[in-house]
N, C-alpha and C. Protein backbone atom coordinates (compact mmCIF):
# COMPACT_ATOMS: atom_id res chain seq x y z
N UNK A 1 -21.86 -8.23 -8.84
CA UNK A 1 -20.61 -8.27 -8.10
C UNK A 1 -20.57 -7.06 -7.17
N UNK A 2 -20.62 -7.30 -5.52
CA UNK A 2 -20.21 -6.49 -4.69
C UNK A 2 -18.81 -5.52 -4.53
N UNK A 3 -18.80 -4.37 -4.35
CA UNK A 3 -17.66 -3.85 -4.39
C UNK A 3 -16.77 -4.27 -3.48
N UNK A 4 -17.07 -5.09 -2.57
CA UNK A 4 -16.25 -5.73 -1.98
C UNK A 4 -15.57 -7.10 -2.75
N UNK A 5 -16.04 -7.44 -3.86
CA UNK A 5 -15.82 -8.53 -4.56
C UNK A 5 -14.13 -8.29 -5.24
N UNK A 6 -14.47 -6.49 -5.34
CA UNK A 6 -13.23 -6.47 -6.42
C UNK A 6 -12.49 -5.31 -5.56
N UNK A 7 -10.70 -5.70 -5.38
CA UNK A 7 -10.01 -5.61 -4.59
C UNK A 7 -9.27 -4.94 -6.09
N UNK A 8 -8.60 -3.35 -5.76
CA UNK A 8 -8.42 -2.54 -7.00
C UNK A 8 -6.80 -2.49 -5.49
N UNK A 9 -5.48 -3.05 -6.90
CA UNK A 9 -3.82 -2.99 -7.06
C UNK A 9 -3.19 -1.97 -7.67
N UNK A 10 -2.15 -1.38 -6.88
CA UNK A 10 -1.31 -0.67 -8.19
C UNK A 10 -0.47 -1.58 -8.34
N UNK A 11 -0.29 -1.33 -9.82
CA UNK A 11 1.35 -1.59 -10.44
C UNK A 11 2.10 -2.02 -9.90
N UNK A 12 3.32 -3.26 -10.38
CA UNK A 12 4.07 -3.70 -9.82
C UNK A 12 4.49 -4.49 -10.48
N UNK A 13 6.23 -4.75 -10.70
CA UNK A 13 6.72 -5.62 -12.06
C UNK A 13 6.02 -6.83 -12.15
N UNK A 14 5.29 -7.32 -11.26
CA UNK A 14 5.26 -8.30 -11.73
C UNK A 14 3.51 -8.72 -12.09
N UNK A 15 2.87 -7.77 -12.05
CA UNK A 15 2.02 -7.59 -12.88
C UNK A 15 1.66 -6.43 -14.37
N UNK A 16 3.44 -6.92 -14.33
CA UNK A 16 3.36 -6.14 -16.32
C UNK A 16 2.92 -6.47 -17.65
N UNK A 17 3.04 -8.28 -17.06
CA UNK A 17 2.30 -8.98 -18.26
C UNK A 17 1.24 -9.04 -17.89
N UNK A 18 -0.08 -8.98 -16.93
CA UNK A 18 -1.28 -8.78 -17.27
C UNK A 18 -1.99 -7.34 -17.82
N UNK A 19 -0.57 -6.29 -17.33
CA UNK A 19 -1.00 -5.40 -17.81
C UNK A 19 -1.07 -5.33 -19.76
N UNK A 20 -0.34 -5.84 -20.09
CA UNK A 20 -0.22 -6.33 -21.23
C UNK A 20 -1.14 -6.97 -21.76
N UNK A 21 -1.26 -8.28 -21.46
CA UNK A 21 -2.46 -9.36 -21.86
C UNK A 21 -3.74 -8.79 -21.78
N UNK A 22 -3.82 -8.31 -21.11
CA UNK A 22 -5.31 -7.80 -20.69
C UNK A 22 -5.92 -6.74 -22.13
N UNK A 23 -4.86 -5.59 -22.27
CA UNK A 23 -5.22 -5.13 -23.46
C UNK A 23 -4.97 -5.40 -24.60
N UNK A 24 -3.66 -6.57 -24.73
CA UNK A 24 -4.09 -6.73 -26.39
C UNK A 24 -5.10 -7.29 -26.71
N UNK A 25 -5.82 -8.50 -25.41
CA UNK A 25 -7.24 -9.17 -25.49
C UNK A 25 -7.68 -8.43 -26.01
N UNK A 26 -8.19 -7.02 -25.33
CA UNK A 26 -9.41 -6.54 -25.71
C UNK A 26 -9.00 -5.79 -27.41
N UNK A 27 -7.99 -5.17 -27.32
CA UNK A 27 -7.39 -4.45 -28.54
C UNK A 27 -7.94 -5.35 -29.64
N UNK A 28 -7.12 -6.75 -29.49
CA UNK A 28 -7.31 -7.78 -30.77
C UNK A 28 -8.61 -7.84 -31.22
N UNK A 29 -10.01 -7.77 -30.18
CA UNK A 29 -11.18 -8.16 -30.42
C UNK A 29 -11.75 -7.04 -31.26
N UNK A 30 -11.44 -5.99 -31.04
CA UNK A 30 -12.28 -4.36 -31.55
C UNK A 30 -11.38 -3.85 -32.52
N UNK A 31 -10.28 -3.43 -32.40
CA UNK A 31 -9.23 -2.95 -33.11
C UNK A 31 -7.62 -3.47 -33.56
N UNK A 32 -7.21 -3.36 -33.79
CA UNK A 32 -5.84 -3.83 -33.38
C UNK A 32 -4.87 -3.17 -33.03
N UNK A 33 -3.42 -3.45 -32.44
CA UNK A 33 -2.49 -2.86 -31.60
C UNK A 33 -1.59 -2.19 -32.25
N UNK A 34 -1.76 -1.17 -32.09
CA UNK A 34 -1.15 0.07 -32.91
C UNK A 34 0.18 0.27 -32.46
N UNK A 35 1.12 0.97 -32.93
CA UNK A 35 2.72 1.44 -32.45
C UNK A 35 2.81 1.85 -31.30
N UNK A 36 1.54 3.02 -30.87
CA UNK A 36 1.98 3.65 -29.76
C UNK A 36 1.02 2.74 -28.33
N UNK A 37 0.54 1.64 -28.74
CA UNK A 37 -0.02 0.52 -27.64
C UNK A 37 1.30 -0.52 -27.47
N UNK A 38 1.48 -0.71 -28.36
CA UNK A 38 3.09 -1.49 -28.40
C UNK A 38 3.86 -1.10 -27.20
N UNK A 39 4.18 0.30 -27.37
CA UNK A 39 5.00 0.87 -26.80
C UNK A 39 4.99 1.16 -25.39
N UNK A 40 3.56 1.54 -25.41
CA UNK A 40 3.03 1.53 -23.89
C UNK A 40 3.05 0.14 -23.00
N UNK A 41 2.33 -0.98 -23.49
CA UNK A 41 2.16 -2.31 -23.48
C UNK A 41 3.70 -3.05 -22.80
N UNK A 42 4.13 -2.42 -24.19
CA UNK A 42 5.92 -3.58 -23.44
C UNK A 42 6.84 -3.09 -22.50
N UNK A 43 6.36 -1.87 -22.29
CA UNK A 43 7.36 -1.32 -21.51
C UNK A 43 6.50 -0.01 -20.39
N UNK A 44 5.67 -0.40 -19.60
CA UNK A 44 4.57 0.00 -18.65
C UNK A 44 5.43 1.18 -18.07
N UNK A 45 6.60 0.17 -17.52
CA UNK A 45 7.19 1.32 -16.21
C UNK A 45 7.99 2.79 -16.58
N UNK A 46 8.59 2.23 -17.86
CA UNK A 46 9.11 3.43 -18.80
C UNK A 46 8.60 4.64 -19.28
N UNK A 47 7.63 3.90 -19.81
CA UNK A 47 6.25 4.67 -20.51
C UNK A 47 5.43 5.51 -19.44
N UNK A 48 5.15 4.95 -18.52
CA UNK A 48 4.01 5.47 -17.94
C UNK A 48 4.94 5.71 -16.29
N UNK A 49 4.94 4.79 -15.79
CA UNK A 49 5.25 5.13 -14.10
C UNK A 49 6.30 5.76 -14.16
N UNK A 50 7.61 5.72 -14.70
CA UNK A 50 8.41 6.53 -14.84
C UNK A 50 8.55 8.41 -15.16
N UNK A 51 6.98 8.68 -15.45
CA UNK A 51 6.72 9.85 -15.84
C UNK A 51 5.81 10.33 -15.27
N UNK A 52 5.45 9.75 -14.01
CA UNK A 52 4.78 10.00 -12.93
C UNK A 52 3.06 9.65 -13.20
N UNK A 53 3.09 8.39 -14.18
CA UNK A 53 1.97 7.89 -14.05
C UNK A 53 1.43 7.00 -13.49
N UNK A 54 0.15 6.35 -13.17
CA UNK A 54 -0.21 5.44 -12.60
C UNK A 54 -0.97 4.24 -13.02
N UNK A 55 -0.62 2.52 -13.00
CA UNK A 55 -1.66 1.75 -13.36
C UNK A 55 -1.82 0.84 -12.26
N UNK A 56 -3.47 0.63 -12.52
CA UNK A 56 -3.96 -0.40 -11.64
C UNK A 56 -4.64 -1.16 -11.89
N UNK A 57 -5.50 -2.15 -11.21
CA UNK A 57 -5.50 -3.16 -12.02
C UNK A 57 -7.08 -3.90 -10.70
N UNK A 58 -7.77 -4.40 -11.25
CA UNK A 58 -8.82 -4.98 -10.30
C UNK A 58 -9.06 -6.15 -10.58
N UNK A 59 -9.26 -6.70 -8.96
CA UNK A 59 -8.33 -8.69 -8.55
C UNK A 59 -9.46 -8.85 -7.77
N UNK A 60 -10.00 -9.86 -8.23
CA UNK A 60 -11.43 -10.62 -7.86
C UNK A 60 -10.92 -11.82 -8.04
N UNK A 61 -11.01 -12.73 -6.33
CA UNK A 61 -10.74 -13.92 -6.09
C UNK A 61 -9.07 -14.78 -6.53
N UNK A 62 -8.14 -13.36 -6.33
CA UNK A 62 -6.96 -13.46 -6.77
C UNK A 62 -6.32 -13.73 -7.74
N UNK A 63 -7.63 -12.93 -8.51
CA UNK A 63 -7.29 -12.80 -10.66
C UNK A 63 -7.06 -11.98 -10.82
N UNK A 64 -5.98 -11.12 -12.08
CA UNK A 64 -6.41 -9.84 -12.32
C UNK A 64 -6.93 -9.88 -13.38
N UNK A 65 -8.13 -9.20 -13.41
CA UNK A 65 -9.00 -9.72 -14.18
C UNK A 65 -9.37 -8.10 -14.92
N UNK A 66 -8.67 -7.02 -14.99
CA UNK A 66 -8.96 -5.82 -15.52
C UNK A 66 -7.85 -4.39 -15.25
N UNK A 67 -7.39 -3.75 -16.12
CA UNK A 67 -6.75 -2.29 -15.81
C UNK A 67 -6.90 -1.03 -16.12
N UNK A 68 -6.08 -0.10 -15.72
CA UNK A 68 -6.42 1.05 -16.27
C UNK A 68 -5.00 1.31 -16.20
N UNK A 69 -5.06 2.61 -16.57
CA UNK A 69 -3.25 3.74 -16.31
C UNK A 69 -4.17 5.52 -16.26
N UNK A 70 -3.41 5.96 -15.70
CA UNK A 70 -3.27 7.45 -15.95
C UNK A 70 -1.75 7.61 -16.11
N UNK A 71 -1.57 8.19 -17.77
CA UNK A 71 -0.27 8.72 -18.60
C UNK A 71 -0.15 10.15 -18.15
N UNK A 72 0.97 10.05 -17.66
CA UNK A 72 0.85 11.86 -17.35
C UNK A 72 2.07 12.38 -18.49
N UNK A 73 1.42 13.48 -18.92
CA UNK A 73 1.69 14.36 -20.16
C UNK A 73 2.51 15.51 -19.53
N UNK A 74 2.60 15.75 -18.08
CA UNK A 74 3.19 16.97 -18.04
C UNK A 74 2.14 17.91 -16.95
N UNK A 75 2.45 18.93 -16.41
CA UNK A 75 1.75 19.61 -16.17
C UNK A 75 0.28 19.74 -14.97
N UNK A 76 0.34 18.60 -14.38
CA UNK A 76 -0.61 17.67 -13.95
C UNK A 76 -1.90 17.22 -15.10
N UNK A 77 -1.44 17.35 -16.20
CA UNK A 77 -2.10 16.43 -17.48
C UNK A 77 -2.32 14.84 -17.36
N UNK A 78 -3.01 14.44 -17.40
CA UNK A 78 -3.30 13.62 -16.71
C UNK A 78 -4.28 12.31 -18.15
N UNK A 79 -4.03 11.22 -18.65
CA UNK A 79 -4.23 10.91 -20.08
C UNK A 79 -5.55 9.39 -19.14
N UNK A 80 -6.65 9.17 -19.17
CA UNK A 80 -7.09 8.01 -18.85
C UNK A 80 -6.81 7.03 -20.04
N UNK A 81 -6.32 6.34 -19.69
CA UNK A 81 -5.65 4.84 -20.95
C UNK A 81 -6.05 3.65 -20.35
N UNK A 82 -5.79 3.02 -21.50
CA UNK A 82 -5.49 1.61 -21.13
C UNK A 82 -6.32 0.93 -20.56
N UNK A 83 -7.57 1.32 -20.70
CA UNK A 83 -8.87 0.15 -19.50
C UNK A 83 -9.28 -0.71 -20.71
N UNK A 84 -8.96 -1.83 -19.55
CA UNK A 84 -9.56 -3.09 -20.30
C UNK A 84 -9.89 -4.19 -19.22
N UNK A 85 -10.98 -4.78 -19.32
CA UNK A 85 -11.03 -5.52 -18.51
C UNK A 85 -11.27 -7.32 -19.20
N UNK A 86 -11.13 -8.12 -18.68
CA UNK A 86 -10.82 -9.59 -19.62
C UNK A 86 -12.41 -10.03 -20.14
N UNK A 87 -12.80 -11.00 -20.95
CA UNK A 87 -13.78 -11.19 -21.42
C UNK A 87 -15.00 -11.61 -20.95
N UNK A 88 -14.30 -12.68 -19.75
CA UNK A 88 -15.53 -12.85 -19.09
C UNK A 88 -16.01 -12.53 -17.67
N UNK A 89 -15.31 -11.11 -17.48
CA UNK A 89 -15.99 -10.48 -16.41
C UNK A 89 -16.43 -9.12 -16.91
N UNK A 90 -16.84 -8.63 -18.12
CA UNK A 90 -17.16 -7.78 -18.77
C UNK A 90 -19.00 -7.40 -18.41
N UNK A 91 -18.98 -6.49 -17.96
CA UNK A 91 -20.45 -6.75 -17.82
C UNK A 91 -20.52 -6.76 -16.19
N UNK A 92 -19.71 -6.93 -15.46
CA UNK A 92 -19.73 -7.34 -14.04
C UNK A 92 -19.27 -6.04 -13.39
N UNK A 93 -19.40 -4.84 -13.76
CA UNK A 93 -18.72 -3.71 -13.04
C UNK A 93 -17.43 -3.48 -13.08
N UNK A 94 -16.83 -4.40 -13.57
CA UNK A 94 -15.41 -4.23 -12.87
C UNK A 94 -14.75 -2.84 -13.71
N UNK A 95 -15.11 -2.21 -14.74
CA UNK A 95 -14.91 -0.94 -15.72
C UNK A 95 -15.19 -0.17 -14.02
N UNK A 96 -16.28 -0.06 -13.93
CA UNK A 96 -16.93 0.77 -12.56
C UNK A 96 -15.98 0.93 -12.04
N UNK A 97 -15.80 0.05 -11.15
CA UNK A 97 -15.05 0.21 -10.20
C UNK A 97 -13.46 0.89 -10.36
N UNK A 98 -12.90 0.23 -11.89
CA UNK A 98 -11.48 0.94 -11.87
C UNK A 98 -11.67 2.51 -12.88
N UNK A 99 -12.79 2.80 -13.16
CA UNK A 99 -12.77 4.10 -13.24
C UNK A 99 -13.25 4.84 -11.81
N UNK A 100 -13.59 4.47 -11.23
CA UNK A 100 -13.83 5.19 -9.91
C UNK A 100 -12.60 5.39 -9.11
N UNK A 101 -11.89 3.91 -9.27
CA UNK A 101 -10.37 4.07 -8.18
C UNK A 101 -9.52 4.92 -9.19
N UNK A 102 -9.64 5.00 -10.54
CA UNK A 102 -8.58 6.23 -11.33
C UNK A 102 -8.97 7.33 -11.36
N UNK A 103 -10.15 7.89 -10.83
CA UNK A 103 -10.80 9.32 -10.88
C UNK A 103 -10.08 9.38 -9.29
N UNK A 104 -10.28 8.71 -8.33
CA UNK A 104 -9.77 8.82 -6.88
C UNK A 104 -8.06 8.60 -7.09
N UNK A 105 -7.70 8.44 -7.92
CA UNK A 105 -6.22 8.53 -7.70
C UNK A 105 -5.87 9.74 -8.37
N UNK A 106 -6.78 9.62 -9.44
CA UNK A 106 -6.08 11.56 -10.24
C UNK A 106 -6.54 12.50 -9.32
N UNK A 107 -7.19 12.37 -8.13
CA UNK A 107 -7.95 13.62 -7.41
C UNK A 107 -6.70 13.34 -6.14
N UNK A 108 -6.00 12.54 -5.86
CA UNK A 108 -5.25 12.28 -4.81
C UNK A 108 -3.83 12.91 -5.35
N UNK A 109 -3.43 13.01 -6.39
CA UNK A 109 -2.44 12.90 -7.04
C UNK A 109 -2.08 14.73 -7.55
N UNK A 110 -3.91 15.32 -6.85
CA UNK A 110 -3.73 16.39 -7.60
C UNK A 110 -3.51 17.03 -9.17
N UNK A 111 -4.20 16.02 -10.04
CA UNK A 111 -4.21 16.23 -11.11
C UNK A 111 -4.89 17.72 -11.77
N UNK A 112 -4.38 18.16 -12.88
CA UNK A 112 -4.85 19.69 -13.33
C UNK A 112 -6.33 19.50 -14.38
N UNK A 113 -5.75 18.01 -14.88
CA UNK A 113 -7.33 18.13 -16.09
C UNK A 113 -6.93 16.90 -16.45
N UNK A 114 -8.11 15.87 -16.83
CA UNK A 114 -8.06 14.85 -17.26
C UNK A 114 -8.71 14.66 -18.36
N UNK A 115 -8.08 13.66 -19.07
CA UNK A 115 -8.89 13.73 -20.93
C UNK A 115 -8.64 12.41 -21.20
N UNK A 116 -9.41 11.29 -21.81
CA UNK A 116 -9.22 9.94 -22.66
C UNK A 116 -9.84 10.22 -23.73
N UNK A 117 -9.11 9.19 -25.11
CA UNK A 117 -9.95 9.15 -26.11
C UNK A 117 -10.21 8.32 -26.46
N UNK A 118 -11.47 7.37 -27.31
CA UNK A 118 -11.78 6.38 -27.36
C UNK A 118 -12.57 5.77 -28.66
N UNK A 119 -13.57 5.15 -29.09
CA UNK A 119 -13.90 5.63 -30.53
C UNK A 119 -15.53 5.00 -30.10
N UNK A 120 -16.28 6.09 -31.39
CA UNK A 120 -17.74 6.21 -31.29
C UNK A 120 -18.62 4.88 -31.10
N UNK A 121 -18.31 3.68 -31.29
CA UNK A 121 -18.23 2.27 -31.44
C UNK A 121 -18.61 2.19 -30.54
N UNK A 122 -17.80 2.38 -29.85
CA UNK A 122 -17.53 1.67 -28.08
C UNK A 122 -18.71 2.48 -27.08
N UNK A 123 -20.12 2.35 -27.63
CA UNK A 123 -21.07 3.04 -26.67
C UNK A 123 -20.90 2.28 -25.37
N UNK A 124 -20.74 1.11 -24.88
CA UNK A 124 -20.81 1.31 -23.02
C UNK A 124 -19.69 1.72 -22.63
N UNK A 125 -19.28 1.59 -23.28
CA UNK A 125 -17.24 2.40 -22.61
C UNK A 125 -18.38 4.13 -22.39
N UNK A 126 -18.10 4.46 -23.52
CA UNK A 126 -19.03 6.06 -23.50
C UNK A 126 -19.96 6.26 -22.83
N UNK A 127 -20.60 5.33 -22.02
CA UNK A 127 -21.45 5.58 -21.38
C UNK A 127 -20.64 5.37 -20.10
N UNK A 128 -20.40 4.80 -19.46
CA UNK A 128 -19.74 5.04 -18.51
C UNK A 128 -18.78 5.95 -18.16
N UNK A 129 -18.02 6.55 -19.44
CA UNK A 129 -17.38 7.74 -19.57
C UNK A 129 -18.25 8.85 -18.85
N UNK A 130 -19.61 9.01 -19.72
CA UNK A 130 -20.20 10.56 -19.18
C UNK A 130 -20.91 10.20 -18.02
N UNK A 131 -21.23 8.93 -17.27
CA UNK A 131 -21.78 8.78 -15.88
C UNK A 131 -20.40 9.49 -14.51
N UNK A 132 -19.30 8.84 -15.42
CA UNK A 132 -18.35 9.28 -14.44
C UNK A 132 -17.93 10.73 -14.70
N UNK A 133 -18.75 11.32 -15.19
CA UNK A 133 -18.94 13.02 -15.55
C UNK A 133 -17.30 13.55 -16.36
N UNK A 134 -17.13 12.61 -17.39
CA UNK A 134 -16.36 12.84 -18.85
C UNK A 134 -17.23 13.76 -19.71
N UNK A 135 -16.93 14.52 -20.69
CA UNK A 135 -17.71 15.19 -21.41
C UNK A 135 -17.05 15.55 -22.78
N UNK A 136 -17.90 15.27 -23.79
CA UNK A 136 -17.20 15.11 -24.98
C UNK A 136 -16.54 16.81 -24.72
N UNK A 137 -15.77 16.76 -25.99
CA UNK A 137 -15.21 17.75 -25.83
C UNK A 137 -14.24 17.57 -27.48
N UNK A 138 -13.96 19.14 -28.11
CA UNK A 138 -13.22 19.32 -29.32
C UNK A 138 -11.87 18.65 -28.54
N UNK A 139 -10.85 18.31 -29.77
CA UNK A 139 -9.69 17.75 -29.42
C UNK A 139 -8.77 19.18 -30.13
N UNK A 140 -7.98 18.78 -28.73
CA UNK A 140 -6.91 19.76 -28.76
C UNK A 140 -5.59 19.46 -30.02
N UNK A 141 -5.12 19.05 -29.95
CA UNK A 141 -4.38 18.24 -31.01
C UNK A 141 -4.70 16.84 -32.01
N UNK A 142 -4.15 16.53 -32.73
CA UNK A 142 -4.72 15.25 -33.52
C UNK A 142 -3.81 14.23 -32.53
N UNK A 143 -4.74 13.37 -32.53
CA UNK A 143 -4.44 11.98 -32.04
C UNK A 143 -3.14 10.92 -31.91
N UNK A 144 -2.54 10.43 -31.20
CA UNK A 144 -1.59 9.76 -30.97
C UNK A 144 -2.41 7.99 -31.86
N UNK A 145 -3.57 7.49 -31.91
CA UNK A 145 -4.22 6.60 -31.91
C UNK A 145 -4.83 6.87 -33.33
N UNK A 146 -4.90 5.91 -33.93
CA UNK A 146 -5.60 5.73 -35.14
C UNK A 146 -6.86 5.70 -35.03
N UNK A 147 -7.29 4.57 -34.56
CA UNK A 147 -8.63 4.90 -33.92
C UNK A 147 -9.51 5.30 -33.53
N UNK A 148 -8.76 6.53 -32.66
CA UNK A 148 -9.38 7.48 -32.22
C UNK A 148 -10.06 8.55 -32.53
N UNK A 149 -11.39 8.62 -32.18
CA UNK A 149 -12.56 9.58 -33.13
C UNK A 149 -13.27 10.04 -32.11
N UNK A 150 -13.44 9.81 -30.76
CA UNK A 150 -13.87 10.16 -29.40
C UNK A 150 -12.43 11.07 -28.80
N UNK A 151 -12.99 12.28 -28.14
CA UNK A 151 -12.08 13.03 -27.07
C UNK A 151 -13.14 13.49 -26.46
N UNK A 152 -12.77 13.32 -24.54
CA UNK A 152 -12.97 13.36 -23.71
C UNK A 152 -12.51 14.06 -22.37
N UNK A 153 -13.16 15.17 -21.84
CA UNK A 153 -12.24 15.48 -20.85
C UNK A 153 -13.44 15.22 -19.64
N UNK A 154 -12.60 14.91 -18.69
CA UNK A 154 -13.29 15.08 -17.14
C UNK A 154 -13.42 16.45 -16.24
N UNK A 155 -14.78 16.66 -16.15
CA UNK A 155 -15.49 17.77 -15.53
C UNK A 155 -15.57 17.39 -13.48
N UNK A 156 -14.73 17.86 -13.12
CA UNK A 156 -14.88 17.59 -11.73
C UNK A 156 -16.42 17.66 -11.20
N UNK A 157 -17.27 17.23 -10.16
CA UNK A 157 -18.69 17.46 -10.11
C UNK A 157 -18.66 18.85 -9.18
């Protein structure tokens, strides 16, 4: 898939339920949907854009077929969440591409430091993590996520 194939959206009410669908798909398949995915999940604009975060979402042939968010914590803290892309374009770049347009929006946005966490399982997620120059890293606090056994911060190049 050409990067011209996939046409990367922000946010917008009325793509709240794919923002939704999209990750409990993937959630349901690996893990399941915890309190604080709930929370994020049902209520996007509250949670996240309202606190000066950002989600987007990548639309190939007028699907949305994948998302991300940056949760901002404060501070220009800056949280990578929420990527998921649907089942059967997995494998097709489309991760690529919306970690590239969320590293270009936290660098537009002026972000101070960026960090996701994720779990040891998930080696191509992790690999694409440290291509896009993420680097493990000790965790600062314990986890919002059950799951979570990977912390990650982003090393500008």
């Amino acid at each position: 898939m050409s990067r011209t194939d996939v046409e990367i959206v922000e946010f917008s009410p009325d793509l709240a339920r794919a923002f939704h669908d999209l990750n409990v798909e993937w959630l349901e398949k690996y893990f399941r949907v915890e309190t604080i995915d709930h929370e994020m999940l049902s209520r996007p604009e509250e949670q996240i854009i309202q606190h000066g975060g950002v989600i987007l979402f990548a639309k190939c042939s007028g699907e949305i077929v994948g998302t991300v968010a940056l949760k901002h914590h404060g501070d220009g803290v800056y949280e990578l969440t929420k990527m998921a892309v649907t089942e059967r374009f997995r494998g097709a770049g489309i991760g690529r591409h919306l970690m590239r347009a969320c590293i270009e929006k936290y660098e537009e946005i002026s972000g101070t430091a960026l960090f996701l966490e994720s779990h040891s399982s998930l080696t191509p997620a992790l690999t694409l993590y440290e291509s896009a120059g993420f680097e493990h890293a000790p965790r600062p606090a314990p986890s919002e996520y059950q799951r979570a056994d990977v912390y990650m911060v982003y090393q500008r190049p």
